[in-house]
C-alpha atoms as a PDB file:
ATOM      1  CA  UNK A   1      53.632 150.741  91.657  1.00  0.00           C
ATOM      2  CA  UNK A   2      56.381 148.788  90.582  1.00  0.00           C
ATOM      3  CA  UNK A   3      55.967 146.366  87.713  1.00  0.00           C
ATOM      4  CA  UNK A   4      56.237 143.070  90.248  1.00  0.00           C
ATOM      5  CA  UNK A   5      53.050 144.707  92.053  1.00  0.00           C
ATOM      6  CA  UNK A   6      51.574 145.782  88.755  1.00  0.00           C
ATOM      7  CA  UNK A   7      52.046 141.897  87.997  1.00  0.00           C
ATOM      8  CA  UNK A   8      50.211 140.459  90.969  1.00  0.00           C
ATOM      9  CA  UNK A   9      47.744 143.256  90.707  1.00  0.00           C
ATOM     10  CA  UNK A  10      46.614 142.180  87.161  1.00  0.00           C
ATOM     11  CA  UNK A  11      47.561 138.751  87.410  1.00  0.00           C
ATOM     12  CA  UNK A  12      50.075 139.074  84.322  1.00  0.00           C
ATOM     13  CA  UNK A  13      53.482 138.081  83.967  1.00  0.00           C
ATOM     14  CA  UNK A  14      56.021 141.073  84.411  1.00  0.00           C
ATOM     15  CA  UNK A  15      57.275 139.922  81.070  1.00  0.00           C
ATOM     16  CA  UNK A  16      54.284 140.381  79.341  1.00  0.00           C
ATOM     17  CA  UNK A  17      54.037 143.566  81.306  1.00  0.00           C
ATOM     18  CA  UNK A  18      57.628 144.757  79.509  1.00  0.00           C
ATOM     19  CA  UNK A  19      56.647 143.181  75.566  1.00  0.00           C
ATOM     20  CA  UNK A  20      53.374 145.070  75.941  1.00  0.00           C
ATOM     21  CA  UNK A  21      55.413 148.295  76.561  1.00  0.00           C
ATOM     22  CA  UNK A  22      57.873 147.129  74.172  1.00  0.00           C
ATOM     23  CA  UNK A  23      55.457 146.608  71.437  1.00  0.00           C
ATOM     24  CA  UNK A  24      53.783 150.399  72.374  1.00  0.00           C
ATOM     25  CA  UNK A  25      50.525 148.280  73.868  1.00  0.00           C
ATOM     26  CA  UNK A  26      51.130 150.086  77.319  1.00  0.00           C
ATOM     27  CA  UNK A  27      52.261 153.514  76.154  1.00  0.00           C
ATOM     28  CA  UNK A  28      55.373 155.224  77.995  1.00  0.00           C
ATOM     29  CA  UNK A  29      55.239 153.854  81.567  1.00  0.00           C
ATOM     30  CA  UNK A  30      56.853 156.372  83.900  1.00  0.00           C
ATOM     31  CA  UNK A  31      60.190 155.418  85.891  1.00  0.00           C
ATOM     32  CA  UNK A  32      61.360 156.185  89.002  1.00  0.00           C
ATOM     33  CA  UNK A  33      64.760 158.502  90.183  1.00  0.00           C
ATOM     34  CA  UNK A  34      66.642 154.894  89.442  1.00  0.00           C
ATOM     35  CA  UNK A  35      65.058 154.348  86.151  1.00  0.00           C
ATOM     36  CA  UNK A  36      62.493 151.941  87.537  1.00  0.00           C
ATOM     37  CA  UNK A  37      59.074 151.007  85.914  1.00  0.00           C
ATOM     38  CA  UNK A  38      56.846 153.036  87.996  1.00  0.00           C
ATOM     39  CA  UNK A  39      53.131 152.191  87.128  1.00  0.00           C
ATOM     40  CA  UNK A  40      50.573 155.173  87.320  1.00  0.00           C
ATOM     41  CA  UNK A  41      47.139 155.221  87.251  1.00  0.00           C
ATOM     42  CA  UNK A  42      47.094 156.029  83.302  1.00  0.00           C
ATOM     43  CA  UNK A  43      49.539 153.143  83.221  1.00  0.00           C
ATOM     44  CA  UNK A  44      47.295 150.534  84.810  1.00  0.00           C
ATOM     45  CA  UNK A  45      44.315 151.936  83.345  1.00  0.00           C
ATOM     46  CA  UNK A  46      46.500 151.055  79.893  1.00  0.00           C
ATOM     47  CA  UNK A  47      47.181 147.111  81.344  1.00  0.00           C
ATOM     48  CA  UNK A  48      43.517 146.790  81.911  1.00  0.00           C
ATOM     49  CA  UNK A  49      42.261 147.950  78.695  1.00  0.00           C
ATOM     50  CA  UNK A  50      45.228 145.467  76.815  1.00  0.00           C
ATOM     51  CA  UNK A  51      44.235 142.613  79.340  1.00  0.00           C
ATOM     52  CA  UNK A  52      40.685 142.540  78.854  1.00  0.00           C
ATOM     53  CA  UNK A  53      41.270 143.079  74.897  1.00  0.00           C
ATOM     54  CA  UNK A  54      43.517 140.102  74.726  1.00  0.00           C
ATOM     55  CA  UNK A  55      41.078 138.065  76.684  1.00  0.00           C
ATOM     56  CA  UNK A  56      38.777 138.928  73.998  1.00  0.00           C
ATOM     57  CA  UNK A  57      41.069 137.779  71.506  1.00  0.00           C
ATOM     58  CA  UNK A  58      41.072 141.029  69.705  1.00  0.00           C
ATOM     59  CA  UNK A  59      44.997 140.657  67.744  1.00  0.00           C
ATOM     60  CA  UNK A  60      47.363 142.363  68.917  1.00  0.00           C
ATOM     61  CA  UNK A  61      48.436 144.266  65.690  1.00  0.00           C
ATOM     62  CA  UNK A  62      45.012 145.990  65.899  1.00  0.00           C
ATOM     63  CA  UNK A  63      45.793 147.251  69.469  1.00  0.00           C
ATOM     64  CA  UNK A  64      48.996 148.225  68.377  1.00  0.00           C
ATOM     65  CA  UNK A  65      47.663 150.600  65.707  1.00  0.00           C
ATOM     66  CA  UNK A  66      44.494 151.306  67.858  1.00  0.00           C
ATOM     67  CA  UNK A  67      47.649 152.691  70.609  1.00  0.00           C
ATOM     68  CA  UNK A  68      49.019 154.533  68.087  1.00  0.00           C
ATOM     69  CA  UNK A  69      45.980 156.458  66.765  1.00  0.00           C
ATOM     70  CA  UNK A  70      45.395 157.305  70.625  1.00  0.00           C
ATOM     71  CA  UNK A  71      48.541 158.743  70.771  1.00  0.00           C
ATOM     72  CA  UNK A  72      47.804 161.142  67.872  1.00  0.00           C
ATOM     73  CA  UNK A  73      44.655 162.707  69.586  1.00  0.00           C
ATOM     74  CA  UNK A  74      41.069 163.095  68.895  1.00  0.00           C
ATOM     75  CA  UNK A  75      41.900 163.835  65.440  1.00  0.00           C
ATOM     76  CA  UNK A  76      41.751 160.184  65.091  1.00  0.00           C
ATOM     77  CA  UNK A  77      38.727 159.261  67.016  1.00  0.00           C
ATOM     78  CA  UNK A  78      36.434 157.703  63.535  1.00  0.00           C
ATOM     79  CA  UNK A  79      39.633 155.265  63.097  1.00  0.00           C
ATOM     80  CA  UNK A  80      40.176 154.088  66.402  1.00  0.00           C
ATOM     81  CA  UNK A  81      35.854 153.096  66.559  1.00  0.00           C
ATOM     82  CA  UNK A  82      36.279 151.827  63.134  1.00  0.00           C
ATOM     83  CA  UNK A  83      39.248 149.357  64.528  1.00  0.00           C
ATOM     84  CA  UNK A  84      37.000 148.846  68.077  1.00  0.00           C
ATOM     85  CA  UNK A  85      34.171 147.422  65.239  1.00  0.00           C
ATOM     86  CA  UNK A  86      35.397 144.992  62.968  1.00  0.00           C
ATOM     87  CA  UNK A  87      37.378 143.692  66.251  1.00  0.00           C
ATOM     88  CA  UNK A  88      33.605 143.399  67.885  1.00  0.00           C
ATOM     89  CA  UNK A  89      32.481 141.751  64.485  1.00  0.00           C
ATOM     90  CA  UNK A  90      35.510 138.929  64.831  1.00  0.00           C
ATOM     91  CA  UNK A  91      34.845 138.351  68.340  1.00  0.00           C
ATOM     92  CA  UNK A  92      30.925 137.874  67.551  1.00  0.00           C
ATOM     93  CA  UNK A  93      31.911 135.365  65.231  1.00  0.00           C
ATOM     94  CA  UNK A  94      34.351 133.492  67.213  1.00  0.00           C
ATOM     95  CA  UNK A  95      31.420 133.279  69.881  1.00  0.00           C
ATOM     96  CA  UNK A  96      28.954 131.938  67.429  1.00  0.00           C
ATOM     97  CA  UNK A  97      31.635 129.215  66.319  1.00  0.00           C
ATOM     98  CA  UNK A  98      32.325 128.513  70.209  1.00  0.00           C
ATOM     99  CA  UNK A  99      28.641 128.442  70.744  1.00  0.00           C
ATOM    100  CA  UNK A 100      28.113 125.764  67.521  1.00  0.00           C
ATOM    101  CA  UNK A 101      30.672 123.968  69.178  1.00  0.00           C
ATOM    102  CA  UNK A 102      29.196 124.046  72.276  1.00  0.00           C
ATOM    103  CA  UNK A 103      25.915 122.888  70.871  1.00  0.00           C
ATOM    104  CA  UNK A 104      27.444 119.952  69.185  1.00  0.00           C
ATOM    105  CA  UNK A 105      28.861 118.925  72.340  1.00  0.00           C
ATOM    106  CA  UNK A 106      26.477 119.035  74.078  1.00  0.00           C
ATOM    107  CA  UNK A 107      24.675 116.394  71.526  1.00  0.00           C
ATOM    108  CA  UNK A 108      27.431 114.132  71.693  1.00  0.00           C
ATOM    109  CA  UNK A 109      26.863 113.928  75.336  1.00  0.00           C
ATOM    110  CA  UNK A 110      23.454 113.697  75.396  1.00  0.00           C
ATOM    111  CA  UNK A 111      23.978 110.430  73.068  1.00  0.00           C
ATOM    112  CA  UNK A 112      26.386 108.657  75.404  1.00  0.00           C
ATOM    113  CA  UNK A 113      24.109 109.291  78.467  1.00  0.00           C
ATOM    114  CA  UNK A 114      21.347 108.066  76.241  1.00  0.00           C
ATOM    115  CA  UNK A 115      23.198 105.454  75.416  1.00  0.00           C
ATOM    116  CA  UNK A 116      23.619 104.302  79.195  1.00  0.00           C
ATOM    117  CA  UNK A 117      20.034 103.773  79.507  1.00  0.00           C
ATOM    118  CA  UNK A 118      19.348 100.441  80.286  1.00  0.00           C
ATOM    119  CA  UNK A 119      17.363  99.181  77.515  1.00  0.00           C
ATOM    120  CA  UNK A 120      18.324 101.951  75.141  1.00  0.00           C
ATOM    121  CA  UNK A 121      21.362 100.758  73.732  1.00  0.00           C
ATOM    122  CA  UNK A 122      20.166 100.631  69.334  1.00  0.00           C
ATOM    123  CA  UNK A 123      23.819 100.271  69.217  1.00  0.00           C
ATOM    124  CA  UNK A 124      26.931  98.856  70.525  1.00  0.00           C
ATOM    125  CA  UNK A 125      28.750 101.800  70.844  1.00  0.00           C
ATOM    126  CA  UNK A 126      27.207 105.848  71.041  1.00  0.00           C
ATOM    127  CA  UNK A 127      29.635 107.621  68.810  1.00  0.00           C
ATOM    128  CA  UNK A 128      28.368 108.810  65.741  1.00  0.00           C
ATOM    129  CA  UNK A 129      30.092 111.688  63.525  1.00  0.00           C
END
């Protein structure tokens, strides 16, 4: 597949798609007779793994080094769950900040539609830090 229909397929920019392989986040892609990206199964398999890693925010240095374990076998297996970890730990946190965040939110609005109650107005305006 050629890396325009590996873009629509994943819904990623074909730029993206060439600083991923740059970087070594999408490891060798094969190429065609002319020398043109030619996405394989193992390639797109690659693009999924990096897309739904990046969604997670995991960084990209740690997918970089996590791609470069891979590449030096099972030898390497302990590191590459080690780095898979403390990226899960970071993204648990992150969600528990996002979920705070959500929760105060959701107070704020509850206090303004509160607030709209006739006859519940304590105040002249809802906003309180």
């Amino acid at each position: 597949m050629t890396i325009t229909e590996a873009s629509r397929k994943y819904d990623i920019s074909a730029d993206t798609l060439r600083y991923y392989e740059r970087i070594g986040l999408i490891p060798d892609v094969p190429r065609n007779k002319s020398g043109i990206r030619d996405y394989d199964e193992t390639s797109c398999q690659w693009i999924e793994l990096m897309k739904c890693m990046r969604k997670a925010g995991v960084q990209i240095e740690a997918l970089i080094e996590y791609v470069a374990l891979f590449q030096q076998g099972d030898a390497t297996n302990e590191a590459r769950k080690q780095i898979l970890i403390e990226q899960r730990e970071q993204l648990i946190r992150r969600m528990a900040d996002m979920q705070a965040s959500l929760e105060r939110l959701n107070q704020k609005i509850d206090r303004y539609e509160q607030w709209a109650i006739p006859g519940n107005k304590k105040s002249s305006c809802p906003v309180q830090h």
